[in-house]
Protein backbone atom coordinates (compact mmCIF):
# COMPACT_ATOMS: atom_id res chain seq x y z
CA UNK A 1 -41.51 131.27 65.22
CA UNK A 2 -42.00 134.85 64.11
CA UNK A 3 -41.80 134.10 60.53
CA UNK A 4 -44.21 131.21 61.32
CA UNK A 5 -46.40 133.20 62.02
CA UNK A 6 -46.51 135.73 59.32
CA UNK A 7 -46.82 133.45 56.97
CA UNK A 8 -49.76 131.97 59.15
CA UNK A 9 -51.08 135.60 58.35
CA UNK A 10 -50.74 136.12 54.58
CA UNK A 11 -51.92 133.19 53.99
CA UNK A 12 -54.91 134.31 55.69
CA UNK A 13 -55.06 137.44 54.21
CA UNK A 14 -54.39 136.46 50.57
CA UNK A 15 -57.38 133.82 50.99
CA UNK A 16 -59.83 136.43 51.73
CA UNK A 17 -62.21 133.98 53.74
CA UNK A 18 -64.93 136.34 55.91
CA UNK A 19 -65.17 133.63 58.93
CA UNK A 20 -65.66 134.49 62.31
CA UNK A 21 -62.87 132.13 63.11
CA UNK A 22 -60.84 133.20 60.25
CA UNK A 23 -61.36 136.36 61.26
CA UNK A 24 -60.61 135.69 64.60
CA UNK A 25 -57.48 133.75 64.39
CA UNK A 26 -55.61 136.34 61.78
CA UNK A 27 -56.56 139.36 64.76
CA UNK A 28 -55.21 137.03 66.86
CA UNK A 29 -51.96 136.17 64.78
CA UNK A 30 -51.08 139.72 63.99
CA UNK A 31 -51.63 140.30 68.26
CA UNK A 32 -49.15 137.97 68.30
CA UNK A 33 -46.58 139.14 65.56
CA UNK A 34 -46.89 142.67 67.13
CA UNK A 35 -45.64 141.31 70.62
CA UNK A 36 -43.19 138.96 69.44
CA UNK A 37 -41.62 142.28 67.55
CA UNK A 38 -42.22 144.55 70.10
CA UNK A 39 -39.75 141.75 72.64
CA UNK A 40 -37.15 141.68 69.78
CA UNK A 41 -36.93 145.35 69.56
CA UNK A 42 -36.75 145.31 73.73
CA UNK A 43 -33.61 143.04 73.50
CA UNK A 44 -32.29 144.82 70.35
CA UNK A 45 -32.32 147.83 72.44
CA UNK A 46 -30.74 145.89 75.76
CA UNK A 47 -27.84 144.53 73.44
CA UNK A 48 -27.01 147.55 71.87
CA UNK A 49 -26.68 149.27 75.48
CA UNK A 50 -24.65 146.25 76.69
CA UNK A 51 -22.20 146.43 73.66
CA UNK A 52 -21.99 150.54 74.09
CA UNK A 53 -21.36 150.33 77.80
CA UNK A 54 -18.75 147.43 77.52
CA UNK A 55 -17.28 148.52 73.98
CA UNK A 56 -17.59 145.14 72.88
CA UNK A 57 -17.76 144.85 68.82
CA UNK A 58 -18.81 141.13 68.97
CA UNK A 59 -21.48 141.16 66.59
CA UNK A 60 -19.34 143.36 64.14
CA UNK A 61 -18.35 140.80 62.45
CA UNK A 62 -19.79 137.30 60.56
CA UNK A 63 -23.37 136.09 61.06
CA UNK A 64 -25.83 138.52 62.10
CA UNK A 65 -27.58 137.65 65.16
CA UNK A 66 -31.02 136.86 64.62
CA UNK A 67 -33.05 139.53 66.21
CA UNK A 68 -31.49 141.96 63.97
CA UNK A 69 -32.70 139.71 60.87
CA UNK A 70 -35.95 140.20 62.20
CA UNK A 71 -35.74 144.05 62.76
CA UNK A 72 -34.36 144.62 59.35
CA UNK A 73 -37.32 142.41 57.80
CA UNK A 74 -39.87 144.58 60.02
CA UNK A 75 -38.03 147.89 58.72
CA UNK A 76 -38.48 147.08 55.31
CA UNK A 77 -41.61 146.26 55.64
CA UNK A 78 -43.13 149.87 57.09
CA UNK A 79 -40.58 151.85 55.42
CA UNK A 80 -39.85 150.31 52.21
CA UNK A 81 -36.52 149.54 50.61
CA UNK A 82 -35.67 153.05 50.08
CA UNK A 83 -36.28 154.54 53.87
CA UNK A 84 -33.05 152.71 55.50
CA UNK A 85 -35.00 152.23 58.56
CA UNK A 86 -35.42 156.02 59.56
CA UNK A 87 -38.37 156.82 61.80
CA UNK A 88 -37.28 160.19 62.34
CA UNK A 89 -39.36 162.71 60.27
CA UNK A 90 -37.77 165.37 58.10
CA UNK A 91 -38.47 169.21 59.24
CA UNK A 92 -40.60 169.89 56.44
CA UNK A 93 -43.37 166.78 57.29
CA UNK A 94 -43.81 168.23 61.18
CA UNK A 95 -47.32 170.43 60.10
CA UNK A 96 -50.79 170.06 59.85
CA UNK A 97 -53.31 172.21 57.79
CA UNK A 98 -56.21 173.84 59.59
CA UNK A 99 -59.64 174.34 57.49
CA UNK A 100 -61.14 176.54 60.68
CA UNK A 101 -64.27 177.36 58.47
CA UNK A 102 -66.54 175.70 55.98
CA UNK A 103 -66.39 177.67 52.42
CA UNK A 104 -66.07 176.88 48.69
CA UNK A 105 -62.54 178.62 48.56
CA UNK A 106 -60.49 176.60 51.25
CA UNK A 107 -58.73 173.88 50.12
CA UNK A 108 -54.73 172.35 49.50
CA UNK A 109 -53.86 171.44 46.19
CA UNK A 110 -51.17 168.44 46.48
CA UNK A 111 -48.42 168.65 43.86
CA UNK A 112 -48.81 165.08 42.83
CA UNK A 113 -50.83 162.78 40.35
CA UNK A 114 -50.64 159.75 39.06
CA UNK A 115 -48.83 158.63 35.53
CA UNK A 116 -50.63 155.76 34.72
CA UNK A 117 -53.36 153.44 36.30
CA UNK A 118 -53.39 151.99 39.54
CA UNK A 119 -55.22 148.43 40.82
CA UNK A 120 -55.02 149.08 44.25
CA UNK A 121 -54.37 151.71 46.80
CA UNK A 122 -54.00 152.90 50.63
CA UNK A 123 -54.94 156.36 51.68
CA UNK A 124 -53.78 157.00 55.91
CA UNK A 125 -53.79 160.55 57.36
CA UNK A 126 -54.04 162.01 60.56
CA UNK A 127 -57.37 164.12 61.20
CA UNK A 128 -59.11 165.98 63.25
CA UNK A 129 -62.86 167.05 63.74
CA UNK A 130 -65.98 168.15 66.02
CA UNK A 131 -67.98 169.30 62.97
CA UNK A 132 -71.18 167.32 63.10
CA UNK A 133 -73.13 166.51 61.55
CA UNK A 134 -70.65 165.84 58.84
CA UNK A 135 -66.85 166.51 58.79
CA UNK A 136 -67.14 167.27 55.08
CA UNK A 137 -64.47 166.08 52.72
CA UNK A 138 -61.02 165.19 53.86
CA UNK A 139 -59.74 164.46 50.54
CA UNK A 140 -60.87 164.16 46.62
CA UNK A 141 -59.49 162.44 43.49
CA UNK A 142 -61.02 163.71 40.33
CA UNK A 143 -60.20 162.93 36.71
CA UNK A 144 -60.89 164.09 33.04
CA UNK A 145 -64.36 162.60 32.51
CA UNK A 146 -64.64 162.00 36.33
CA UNK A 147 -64.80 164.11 39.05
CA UNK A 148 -65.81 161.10 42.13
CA UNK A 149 -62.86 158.97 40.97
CA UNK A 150 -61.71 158.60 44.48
CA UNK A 151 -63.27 160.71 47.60
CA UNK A 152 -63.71 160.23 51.15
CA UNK A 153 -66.48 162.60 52.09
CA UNK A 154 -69.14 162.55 55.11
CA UNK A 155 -72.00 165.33 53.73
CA UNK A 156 -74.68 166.23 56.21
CA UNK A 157 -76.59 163.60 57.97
CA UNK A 158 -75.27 160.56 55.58
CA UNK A 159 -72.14 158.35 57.18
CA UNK A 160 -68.32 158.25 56.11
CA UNK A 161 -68.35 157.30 52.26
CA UNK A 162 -65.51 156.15 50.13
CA UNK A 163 -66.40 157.07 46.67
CA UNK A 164 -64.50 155.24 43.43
CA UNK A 165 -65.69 155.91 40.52
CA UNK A 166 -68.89 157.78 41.63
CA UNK A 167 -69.74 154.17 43.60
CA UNK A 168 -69.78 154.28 47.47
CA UNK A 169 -69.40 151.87 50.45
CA UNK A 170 -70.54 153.24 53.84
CA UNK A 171 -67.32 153.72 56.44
CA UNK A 172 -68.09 153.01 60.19
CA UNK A 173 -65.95 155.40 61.33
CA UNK A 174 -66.72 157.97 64.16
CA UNK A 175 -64.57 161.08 64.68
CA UNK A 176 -66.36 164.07 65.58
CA UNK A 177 -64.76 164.14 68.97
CA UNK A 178 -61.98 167.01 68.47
CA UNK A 179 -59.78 164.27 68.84
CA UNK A 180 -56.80 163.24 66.31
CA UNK A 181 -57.58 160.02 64.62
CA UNK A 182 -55.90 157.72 62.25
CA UNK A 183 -57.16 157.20 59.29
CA UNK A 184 -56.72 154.39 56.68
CA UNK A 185 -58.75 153.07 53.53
CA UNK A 186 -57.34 150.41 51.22
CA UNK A 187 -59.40 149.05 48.00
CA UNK A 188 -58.03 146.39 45.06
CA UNK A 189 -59.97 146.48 41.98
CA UNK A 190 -59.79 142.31 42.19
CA UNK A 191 -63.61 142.13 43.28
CA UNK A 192 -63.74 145.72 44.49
CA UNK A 193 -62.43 144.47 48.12
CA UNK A 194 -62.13 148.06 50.57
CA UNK A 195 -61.09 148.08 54.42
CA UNK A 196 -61.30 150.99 56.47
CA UNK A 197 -59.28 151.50 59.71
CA UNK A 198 -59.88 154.31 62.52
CA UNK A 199 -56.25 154.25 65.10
CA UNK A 200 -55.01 151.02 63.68
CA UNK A 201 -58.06 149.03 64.34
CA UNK A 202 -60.41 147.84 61.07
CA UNK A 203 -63.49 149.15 61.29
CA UNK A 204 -65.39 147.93 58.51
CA UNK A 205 -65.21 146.22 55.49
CA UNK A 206 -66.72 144.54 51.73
CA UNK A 207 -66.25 144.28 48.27
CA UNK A 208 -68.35 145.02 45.53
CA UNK A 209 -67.35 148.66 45.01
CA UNK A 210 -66.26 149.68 41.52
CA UNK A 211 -64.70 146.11 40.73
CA UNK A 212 -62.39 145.84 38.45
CA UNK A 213 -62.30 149.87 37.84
CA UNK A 214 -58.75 150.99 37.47
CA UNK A 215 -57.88 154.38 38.99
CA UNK A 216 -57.53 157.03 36.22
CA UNK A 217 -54.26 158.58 35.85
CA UNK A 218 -53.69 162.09 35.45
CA UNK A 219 -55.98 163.89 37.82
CA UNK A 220 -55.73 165.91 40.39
CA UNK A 221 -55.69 165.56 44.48
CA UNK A 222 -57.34 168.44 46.75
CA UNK A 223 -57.50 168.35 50.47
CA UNK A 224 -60.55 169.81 52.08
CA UNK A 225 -63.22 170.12 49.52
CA UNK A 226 -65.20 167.78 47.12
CA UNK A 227 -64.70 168.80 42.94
CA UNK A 228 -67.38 168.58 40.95
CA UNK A 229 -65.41 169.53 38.15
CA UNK A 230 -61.86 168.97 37.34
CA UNK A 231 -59.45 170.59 40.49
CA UNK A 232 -62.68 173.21 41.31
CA UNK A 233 -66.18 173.91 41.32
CA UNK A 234 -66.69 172.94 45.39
CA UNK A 235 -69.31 173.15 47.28
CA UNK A 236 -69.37 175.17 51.09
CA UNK A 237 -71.68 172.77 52.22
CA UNK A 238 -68.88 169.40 51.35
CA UNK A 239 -65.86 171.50 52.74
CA UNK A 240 -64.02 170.06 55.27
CA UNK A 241 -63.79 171.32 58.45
CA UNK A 242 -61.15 170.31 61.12
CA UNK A 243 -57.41 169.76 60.65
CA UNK A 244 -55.33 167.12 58.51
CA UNK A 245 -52.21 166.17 58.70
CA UNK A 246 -50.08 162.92 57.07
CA UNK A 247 -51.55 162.57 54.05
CA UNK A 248 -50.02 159.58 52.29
CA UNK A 249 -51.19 157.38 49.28
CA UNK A 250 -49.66 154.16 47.99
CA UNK A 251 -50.22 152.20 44.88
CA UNK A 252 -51.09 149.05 47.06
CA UNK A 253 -53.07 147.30 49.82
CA UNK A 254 -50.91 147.84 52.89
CA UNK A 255 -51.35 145.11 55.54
CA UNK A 256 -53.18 145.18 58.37
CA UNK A 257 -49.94 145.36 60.94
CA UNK A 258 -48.32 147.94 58.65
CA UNK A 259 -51.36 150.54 59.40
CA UNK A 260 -51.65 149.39 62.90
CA UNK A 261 -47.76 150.60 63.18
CA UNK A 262 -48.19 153.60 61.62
CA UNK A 263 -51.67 154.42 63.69
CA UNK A 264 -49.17 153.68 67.41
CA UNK A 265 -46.28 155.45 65.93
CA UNK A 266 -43.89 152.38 65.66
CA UNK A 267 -43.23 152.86 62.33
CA UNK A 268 -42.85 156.13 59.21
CA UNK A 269 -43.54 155.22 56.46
CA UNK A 270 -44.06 157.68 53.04
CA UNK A 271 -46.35 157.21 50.21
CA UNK A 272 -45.32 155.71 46.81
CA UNK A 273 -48.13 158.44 44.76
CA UNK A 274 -48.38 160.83 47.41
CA UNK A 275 -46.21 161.97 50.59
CA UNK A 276 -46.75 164.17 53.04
CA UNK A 277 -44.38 167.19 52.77
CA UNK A 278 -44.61 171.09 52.96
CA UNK A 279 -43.04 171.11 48.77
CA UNK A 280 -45.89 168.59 47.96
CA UNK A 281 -48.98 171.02 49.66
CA UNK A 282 -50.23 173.80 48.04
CA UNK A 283 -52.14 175.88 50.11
CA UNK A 284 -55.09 178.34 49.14
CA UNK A 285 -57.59 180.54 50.54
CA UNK A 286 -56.24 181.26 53.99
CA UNK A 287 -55.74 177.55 54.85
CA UNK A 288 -53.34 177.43 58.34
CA UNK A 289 -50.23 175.79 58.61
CA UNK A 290 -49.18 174.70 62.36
CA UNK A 291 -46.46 172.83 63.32
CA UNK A 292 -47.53 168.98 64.46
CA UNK A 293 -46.24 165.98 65.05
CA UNK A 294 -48.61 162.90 65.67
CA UNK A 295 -46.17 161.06 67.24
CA UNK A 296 -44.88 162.87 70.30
């Protein structure tokens, strides 16, 4: 039934009709999927308690039983092939950066860039805010020839922007309540298709926006400030203020149940481009580093 179901849902997904009832029914098939998995983890977790308790190796051995099939096929799915299943995080991913002031000198330089052009992409972290108006600029992509290749900014009085390519589409996201939110955008170049999610829940979507643009290899990420220029040249009045944490990128569109299990904690999973880890931040300008941990 469960793998009914999903493909229900990516059918759904990969024919990109806007209905209401479209709409509708693929919320209401992913509800669905998320309960059936949450049950099969429930009796995954009863069975394995049973076989400790009465030492009894029955499952050892020949076909696997069926619920693990389906945990090992919701594993790979949030943590990719190379993860093994781990939702533990390492030591050195347990921190947040705090921008507690809004200057031109601020920022974290991330350690990573991309080697050749992307056609798609997913940027989640975990922020926090009460600036308003405007928390500033969470993150920025800029390239030789380019410095709005990919931002997420929210500048004075104007609304959440994703910027690609120096084009924008207006994010209805609202976080200015000193709260810790999760945060997801995903874009494809096919037609310029975006989604934004606040906590695991979509909020807001289109297409149109830099179609059929590949993403520029070669550039440079910076956390907490907008570049006008290649990796400098910000701007106090852009700068992010607040704290960040979990800043992951992937080369692709992840689905809609994959960020809504990252957003609630049931799942880890590490960018492809970009992963969240104290050797991949480089921190400048008095930026803090305090231990955090979204998830507990």
């Amino acid at each position: 039934m469960l793998e009914s179901l999903k493909e229900r849902l990516e059918h759904l997904q990969r024919s990109r009709n806007s209905s209401l009832f479209s709409i509708s029914l693929r919320d209401a098939l992913q509800k669905k999927i998320s309960i059936l998995e949450h049950q099969i983890q429930e009796k995954l977790n009863a069975t394995k308690h049973h076989h400790h308790s009465h030492e009894e190796p029955h499952h050892g051995h020949g076909e696997p039983h069926h619920g693990h099939e389906e945990l090992r096929w919701h594993k790979n799915r949030v943590h990719g092939p190379h993860e093994k299943g781990h939702k533990a995080e390492k030591p050195d991913e347990v921190f947040r950066v705090g921008f507690p002031l809004r200057t031109n000198y601020m920022y974290v330089k991330v350690k990573r860039t991309l080697h050749h052009e992307i056609f798609a992409f997913t940027v989640c972290l975990w922020l926090k805010s009460s600036s308003a108006p405007g928390v500033g600029t969470p993150f920025s992509y800029s390239v030789p020839g380019q410095a709005n290749e990919l931002v997420l900014i929210e500048w004075g009085n104007n609304p959440m922007e994703l910027l690609i390519n120096d084009k924008a589409a207006t994010l209805p996201l609202a976080i200015h309540d000193a709260k810790w939110h999760h945060i997801c955008v995903t874009w494809s170049t096919r037609d310029g298709v975006w989604e934004s999610y606040q906590d695991g829940v979509r909020r807001g979507s289109g297409e149109n926006l830099a179609p059929w643009h590949p993403i520029k290899p070669g550039g440079i990420f910076i956390l907490g400030q907008e570049q006008d220029t290649l990796g400098g040249r910000f701007d106090a009045t852009q700068a992010f203020i607040g704290e960040l944490a979990d800043f992951h990128v992937w080369s692709h569109v992840l689905a809609p149940g994959e960020v809504y299990r990252l957003a609630t904690c049931a799942g880890h999973a590490h960018g492809d481009i970009v992963a969240w880890a104290e050797g991949t931040m480089e921190l400048h300008g008095g930026v803090a580093k305090l231990p955090f941990n979204a998830c507990h």
